[in-house]
Protein backbone atom coordinates (compact mmCIF):
# COMPACT_ATOMS: atom_id res chain seq x y z
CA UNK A 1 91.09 98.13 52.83
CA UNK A 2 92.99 96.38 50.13
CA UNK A 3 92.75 97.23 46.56
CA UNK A 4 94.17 96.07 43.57
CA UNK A 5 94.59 97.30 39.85
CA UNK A 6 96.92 96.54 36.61
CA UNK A 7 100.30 98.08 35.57
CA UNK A 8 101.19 101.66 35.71
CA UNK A 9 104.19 101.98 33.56
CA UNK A 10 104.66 104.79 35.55
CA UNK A 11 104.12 107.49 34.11
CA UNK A 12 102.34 106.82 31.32
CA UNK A 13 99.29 104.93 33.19
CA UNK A 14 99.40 106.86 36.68
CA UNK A 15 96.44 108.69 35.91
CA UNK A 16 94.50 105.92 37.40
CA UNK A 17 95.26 106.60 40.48
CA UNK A 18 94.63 110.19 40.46
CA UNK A 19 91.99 111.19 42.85
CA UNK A 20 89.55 111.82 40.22
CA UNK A 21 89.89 108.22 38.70
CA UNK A 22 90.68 106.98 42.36
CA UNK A 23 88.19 108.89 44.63
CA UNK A 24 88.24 106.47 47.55
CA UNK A 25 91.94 107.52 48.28
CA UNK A 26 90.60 110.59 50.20
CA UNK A 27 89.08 108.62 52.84
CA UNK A 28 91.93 106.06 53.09
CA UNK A 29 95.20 106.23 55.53
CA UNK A 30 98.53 104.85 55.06
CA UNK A 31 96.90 101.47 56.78
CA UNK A 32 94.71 100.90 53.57
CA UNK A 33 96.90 99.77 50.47
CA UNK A 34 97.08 99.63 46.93
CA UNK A 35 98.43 96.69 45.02
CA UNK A 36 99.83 96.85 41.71
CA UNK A 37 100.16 93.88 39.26
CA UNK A 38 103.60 94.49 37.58
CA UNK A 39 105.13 96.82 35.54
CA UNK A 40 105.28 99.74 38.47
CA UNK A 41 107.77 101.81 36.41
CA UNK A 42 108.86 104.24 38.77
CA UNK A 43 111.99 102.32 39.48
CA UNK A 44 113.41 103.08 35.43
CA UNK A 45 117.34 104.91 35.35
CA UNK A 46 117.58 106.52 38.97
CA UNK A 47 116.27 109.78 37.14
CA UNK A 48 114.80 113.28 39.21
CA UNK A 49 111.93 111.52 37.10
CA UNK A 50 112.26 108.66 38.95
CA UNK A 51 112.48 110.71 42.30
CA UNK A 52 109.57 112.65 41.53
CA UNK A 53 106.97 110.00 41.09
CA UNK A 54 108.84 107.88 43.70
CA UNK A 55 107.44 110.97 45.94
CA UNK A 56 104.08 111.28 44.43
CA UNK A 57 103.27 107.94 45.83
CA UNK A 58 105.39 107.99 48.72
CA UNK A 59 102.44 111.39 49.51
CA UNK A 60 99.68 109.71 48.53
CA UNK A 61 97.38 108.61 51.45
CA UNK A 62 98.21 104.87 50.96
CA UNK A 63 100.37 102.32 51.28
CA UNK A 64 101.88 101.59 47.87
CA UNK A 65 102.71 97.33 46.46
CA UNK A 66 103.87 96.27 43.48
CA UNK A 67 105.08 93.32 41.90
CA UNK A 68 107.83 93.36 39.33
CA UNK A 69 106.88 93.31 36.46
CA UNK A 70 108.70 92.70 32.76
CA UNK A 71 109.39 96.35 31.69
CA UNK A 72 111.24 97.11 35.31
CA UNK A 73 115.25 97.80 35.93
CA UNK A 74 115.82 95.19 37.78
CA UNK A 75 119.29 96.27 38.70
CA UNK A 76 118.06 99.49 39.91
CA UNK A 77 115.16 97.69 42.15
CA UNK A 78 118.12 95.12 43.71
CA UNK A 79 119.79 98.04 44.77
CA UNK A 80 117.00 99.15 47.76
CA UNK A 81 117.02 98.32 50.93
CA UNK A 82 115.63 95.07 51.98
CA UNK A 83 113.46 94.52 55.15
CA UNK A 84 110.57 92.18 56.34
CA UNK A 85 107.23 93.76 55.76
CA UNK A 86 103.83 91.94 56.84
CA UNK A 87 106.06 88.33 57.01
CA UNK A 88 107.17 88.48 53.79
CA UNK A 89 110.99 90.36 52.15
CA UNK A 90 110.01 93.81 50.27
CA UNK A 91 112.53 96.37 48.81
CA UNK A 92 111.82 99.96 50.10
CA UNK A 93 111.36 101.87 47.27
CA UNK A 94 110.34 105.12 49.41
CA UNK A 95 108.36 105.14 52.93
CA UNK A 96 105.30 103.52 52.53
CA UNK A 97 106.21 102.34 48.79
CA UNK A 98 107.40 98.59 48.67
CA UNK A 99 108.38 96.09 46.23
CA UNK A 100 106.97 92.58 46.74
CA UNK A 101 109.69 90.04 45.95
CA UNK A 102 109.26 87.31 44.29
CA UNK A 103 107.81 84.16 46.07
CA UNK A 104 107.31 85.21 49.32
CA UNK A 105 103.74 85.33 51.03
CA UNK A 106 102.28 88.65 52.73
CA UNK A 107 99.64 88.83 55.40
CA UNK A 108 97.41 91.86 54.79
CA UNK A 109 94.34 92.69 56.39
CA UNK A 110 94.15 89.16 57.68
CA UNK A 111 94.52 87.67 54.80
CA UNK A 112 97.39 85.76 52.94
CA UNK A 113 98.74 86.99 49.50
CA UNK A 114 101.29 84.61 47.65
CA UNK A 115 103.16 87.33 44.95
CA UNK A 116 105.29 86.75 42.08
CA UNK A 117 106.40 88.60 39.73
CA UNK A 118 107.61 88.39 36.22
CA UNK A 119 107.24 87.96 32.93
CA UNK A 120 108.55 87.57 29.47
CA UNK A 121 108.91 91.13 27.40
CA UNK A 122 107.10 90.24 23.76
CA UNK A 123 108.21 93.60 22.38
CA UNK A 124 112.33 93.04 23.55
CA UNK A 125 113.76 92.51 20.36
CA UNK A 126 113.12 96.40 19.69
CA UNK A 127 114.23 97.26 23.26
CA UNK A 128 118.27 97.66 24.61
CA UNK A 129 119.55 95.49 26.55
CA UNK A 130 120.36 97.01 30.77
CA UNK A 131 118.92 100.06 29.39
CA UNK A 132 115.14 98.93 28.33
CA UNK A 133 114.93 95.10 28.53
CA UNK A 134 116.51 92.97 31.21
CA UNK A 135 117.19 88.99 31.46
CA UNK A 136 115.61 89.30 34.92
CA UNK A 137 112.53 89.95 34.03
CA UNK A 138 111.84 86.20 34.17
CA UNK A 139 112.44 84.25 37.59
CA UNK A 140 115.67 82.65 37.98
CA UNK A 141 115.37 78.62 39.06
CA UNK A 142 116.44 80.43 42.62
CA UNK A 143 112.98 82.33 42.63
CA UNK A 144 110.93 79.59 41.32
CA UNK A 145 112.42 77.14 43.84
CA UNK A 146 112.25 79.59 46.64
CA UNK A 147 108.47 79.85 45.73
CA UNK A 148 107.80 76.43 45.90
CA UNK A 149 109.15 76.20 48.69
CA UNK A 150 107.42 79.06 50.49
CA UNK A 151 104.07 77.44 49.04
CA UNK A 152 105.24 74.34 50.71
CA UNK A 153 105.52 75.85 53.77
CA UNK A 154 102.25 77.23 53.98
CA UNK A 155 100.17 73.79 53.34
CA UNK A 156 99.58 75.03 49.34
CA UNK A 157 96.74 77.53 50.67
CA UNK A 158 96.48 81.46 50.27
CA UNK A 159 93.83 83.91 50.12
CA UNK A 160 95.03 85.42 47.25
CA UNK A 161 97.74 85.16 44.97
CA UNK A 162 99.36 88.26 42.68
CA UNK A 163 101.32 87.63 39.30
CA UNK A 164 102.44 89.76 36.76
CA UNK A 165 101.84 87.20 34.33
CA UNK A 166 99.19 84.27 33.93
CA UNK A 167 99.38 80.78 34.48
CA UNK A 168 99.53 78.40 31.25
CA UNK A 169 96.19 77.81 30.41
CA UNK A 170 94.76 80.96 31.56
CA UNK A 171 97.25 82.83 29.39
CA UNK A 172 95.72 80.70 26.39
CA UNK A 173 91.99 81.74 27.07
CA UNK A 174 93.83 85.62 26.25
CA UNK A 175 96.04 85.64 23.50
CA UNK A 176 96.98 81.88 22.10
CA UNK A 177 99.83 83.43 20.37
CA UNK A 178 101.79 84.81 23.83
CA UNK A 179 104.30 82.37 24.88
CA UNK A 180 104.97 80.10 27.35
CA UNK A 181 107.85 80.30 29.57
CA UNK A 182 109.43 79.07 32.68
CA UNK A 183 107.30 81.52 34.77
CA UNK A 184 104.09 80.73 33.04
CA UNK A 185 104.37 76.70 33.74
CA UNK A 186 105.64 77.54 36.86
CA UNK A 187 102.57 79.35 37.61
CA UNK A 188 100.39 76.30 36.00
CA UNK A 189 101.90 74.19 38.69
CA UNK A 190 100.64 76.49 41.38
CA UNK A 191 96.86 76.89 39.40
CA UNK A 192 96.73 73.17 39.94
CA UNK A 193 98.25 72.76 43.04
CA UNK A 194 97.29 75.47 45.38
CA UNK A 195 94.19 76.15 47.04
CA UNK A 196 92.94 80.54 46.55
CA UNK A 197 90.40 82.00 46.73
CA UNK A 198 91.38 84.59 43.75
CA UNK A 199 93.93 85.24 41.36
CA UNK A 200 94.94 88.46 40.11
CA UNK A 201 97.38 89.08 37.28
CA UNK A 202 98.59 92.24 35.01
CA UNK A 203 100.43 92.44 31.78
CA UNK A 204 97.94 91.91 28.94
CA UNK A 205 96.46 95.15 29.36
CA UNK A 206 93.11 93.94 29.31
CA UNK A 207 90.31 94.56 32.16
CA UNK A 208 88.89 90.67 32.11
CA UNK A 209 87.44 88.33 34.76
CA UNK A 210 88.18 85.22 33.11
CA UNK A 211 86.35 83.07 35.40
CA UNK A 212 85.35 83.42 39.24
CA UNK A 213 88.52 82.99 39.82
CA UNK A 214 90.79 84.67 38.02
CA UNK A 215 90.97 88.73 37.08
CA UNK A 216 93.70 90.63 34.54
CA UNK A 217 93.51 94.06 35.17
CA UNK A 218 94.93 96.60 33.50
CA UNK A 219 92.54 100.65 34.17
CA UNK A 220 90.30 98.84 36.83
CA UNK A 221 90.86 99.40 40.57
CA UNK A 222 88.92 97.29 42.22
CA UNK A 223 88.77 96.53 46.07
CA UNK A 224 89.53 92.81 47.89
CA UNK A 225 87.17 91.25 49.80
């Protein structure tokens, strides 16, 4: 099984997937998994804080995924090992706790996930620079080209694709005042360009099915098909 749910923010929204909020965890093994849209947070300043929860899901009965978020260290995350997971480049965070990098494409379960992560912080000018806010959280023209490029590769058709953020105009039908940026019209050229069956997004903290085809989540956990 494959299931999906919004940020963490680790710790502050791990409660989630505590076995009371999460009861289908008992039954699950380290070959189920559990996605997360963005903002993972257990990757913050190298901490025994950091170790600790790095541990907690590193126990837990699944496999943990996450996409980067905006409100991650990215030069912390950069700094784990890299290796190929399910066809696709992940940083190890701990065993059975990955990192899904930016643009590649995972195959889960039989099915295909395109994931990219990302996002602009709306709250950084009361953040610190390298300490609580970093330029990376948006996709360099690297990234977004090394996307394209995998997307090329695989005939513009995938199962499912995982953002952080939304694409242009779904962003709009949540909040018109959130801005645009060069990962959200990047991610309007995929909307109208590649073939999914569902999209999947975090960062507004908002549970919402915007359409049949397109889900924020934020407390939900909710299992793909």
């Amino acid at each position: 099984m494959v299931y999906i749910t919004g940020d963490t923010h680790t710790p502050v929204d791990i409660h989630k997937l505590s076995t009371t909020m999460f009861p289908e965890q008992k039954t699950m093994t380290k070959d189920d998994y559990v996605i997360v849209c963005g903002d993972f947070g257990a990757v913050w300043d190298g901490s025994n804080t950091d170790r600790y929860w790095q541990k907690w899901y590193k126990d837990k009965n699944f496999t943990t995924l996450f996409v980067d978020g905006n409100h991650e260290n990215f030069h912390l995350l950069q700094q784990f090992p890299e290796r190929e997971f399910c066809g696709g480049k992940v940083h190890e965070i701990a065993p059975s706790v990955f990192h899904l990098k930016r643009g590649e494409i995972f195959h889960i379960d039989g099915k295909s996930f395109f994931c990219l992560g990302g996002a602009s912080s709306h709250d950084k000018q009361f953040r610190v620079e390298n300490v609580s806010w970093w330029r990376e959280e948006l996709p360099s023209k690297q990234e977004l080209e090394h996307a394209y490029q995998t997307l090329e590769g695989a005939g513009w058709r995938v199962d499912y694709i995982i953002t952080h953020c939304a694409p242009k105009k779904v962003q709009a039908q949540i909040a018109e005042w959130y801005e645009n940026d060069s990962a959200t019209s990047f991610l309007q050229i995929v909307e109208e360009n590649c073939e999914f069956k569902h999209w999947f997004f975090g960062h507004y903290h908002r549970d919402l099915d915007l359409d049949p085809k397109h889900t924020c989540l934020y407390q939900r956990i909710i299992p793909i098909k």
